[in-house]
N, C-alpha and C. Protein backbone atom coordinates (compact mmCIF):
# COMPACT_ATOMS: atom_id res chain seq x y z
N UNK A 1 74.84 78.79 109.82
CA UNK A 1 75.74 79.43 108.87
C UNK A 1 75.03 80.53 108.09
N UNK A 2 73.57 80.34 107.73
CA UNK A 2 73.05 81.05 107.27
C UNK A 2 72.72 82.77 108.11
N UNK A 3 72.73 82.43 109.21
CA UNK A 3 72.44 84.13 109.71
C UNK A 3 73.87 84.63 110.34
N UNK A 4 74.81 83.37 109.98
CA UNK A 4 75.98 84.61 110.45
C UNK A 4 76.86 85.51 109.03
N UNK A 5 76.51 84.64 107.98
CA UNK A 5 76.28 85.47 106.66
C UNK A 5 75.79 86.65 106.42
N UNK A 6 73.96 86.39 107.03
CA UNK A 6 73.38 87.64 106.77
C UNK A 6 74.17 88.50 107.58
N UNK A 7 74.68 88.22 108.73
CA UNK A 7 75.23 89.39 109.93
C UNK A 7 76.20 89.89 109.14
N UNK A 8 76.91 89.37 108.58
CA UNK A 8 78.36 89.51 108.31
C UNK A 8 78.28 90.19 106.78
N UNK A 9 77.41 90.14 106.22
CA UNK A 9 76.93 91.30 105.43
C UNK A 9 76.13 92.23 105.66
N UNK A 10 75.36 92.34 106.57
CA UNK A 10 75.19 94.06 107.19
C UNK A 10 76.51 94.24 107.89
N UNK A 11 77.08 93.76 108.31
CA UNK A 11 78.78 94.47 108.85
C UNK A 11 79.59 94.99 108.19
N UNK A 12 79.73 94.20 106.72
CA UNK A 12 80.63 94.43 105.69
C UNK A 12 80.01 95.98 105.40
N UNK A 13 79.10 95.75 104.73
CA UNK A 13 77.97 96.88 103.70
C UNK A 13 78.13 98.12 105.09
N UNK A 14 78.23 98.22 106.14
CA UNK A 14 78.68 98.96 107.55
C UNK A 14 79.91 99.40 107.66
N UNK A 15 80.67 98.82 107.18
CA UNK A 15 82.69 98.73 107.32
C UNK A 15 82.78 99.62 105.94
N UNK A 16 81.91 99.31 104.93
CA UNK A 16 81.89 99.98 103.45
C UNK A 16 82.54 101.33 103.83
N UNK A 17 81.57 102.31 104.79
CA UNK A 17 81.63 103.65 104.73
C UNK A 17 82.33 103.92 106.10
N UNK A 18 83.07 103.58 106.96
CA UNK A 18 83.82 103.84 107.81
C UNK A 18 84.74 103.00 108.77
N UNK A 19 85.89 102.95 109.09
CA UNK A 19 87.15 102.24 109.07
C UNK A 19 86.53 101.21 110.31
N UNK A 20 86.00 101.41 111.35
CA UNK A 20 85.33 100.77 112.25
C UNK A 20 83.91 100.82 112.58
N UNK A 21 83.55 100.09 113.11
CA UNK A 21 82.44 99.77 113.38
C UNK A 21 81.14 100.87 113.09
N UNK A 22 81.18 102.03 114.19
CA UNK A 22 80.98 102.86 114.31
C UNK A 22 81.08 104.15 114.06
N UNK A 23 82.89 104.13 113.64
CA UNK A 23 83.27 105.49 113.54
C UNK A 23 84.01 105.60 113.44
N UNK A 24 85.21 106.51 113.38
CA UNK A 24 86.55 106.50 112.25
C UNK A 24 87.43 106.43 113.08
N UNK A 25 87.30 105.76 113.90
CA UNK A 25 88.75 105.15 115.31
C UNK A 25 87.82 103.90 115.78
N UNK A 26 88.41 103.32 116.87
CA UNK A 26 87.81 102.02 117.19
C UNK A 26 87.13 102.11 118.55
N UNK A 27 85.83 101.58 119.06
CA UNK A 27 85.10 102.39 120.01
C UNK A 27 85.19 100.53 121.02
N UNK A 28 84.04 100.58 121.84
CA UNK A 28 83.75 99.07 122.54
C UNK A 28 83.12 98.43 121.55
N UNK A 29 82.64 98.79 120.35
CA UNK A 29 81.90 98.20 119.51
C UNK A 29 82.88 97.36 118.76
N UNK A 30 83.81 97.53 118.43
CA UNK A 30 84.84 97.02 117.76
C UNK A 30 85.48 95.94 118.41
N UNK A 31 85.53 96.19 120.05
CA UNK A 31 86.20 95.21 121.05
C UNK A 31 85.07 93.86 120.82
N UNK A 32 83.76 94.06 121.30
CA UNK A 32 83.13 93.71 121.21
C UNK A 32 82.44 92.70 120.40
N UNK A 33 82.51 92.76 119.05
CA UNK A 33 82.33 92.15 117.85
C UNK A 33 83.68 91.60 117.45
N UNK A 34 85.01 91.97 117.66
CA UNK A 34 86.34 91.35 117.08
C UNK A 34 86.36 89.68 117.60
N UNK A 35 86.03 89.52 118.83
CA UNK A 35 86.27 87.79 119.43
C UNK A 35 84.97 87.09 118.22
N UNK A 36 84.18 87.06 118.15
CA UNK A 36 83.49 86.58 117.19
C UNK A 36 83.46 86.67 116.06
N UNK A 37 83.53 87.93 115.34
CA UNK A 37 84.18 87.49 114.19
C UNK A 37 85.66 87.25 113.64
N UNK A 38 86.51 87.29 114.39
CA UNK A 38 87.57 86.61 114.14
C UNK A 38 87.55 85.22 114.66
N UNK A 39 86.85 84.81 115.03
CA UNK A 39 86.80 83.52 115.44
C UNK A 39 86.04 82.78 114.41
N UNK A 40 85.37 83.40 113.62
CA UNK A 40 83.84 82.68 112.72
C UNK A 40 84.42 81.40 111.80
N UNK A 41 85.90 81.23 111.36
CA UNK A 41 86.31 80.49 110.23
C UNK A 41 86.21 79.19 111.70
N UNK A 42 86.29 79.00 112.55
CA UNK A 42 86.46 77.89 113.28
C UNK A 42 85.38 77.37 113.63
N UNK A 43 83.76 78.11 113.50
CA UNK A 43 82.86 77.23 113.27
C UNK A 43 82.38 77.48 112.00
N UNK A 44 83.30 77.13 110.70
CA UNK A 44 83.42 77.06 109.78
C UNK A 44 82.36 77.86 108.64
N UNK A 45 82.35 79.34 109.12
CA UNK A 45 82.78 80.61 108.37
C UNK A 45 83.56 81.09 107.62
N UNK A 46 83.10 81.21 106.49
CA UNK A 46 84.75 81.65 105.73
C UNK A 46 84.13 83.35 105.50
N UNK A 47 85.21 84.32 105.79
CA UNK A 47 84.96 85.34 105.92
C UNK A 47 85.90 85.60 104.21
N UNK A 48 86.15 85.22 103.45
CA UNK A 48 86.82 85.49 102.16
C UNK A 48 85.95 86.54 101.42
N UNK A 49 84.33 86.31 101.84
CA UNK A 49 83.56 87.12 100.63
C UNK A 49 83.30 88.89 101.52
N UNK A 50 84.28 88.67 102.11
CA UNK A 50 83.47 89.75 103.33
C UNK A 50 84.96 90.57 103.26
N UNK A 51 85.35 91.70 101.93
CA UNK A 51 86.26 92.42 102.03
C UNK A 51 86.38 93.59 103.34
N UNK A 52 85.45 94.03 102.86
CA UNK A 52 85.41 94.89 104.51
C UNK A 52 86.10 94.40 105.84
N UNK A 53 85.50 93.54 106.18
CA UNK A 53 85.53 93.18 107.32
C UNK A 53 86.66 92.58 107.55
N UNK A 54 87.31 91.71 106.74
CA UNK A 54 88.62 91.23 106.48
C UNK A 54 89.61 92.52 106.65
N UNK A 55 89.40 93.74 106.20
CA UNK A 55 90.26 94.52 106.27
C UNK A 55 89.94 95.51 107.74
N UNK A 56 88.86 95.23 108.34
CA UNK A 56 88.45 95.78 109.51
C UNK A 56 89.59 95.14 110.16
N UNK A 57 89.40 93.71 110.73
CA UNK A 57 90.23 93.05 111.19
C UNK A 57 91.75 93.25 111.26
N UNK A 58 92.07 93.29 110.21
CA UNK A 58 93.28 94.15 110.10
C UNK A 58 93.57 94.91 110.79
N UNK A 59 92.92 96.05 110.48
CA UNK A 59 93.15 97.39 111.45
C UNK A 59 93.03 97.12 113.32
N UNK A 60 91.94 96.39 113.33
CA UNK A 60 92.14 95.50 114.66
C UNK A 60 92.97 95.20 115.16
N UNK A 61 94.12 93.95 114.59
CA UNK A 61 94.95 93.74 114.69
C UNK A 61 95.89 94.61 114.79
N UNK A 62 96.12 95.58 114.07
CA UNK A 62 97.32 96.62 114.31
C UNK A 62 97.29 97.80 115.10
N UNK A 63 96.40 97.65 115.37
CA UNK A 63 96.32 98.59 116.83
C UNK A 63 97.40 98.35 117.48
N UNK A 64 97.99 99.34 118.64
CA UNK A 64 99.12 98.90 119.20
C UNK A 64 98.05 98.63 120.88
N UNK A 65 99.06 97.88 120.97
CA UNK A 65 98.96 96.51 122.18
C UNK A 65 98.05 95.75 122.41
N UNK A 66 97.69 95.18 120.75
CA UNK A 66 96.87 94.28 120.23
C UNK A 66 97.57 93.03 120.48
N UNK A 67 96.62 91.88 120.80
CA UNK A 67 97.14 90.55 121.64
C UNK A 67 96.66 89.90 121.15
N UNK A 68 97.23 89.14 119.98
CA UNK A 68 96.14 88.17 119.21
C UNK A 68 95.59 86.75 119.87
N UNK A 69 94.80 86.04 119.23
CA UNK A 69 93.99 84.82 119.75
C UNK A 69 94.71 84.13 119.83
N UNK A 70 94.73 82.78 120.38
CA UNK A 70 95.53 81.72 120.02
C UNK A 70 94.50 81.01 119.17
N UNK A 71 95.67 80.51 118.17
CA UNK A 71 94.61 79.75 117.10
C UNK A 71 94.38 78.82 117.30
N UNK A 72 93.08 77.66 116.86
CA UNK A 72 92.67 76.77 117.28
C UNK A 72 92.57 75.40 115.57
N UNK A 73 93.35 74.46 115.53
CA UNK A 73 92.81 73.78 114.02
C UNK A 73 91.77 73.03 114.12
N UNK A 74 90.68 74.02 113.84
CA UNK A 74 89.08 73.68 114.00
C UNK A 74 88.65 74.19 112.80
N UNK A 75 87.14 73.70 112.27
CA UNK A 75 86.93 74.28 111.19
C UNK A 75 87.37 74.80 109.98
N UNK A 76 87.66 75.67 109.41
CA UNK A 76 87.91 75.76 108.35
C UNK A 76 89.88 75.74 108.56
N UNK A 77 90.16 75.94 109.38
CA UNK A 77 91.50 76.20 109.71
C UNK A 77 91.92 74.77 109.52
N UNK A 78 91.16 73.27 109.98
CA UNK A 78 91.38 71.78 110.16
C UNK A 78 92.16 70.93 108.97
């Protein structure tokens, strides 16, 4: 739990200054990193302190012909 914190705050403090990952549209980097951290609350991650990234996600999500996960009641979701 402890180094997916640290990760997840160099991501945030990263998301600070531009809408994705990388760069101001969404690249493979974004594909890439979205299955894991949207997944993180189910091995019980809470992404609450992580505004950025919470709102990265978002934008993730609304991409068009975005296909969301199926959710799982594991972890923090349980």
């Amino acid at each position: 739990l402890t180094r997916a914190h640290n990760v997840l705050t160099q991501i945030d403090a990263e998301l600070s200054g531009h809408p994705f990952i990388v760069a101001a549209t969404p690249t493979i980097a974004d594909v890439a990193l979205y299955s894991y951290i949207a997944s993180a609350p189910e091995g019980n991650v809470d992404l609450s302190a992580y505004a950025y990234v919470r709102a990265w996600l978002a934008r993730i999500e609304a991409l068009p012909g975005f296909v969301e996960f199926q959710k799982t009641p594991v972890g923090l979701a349980a």
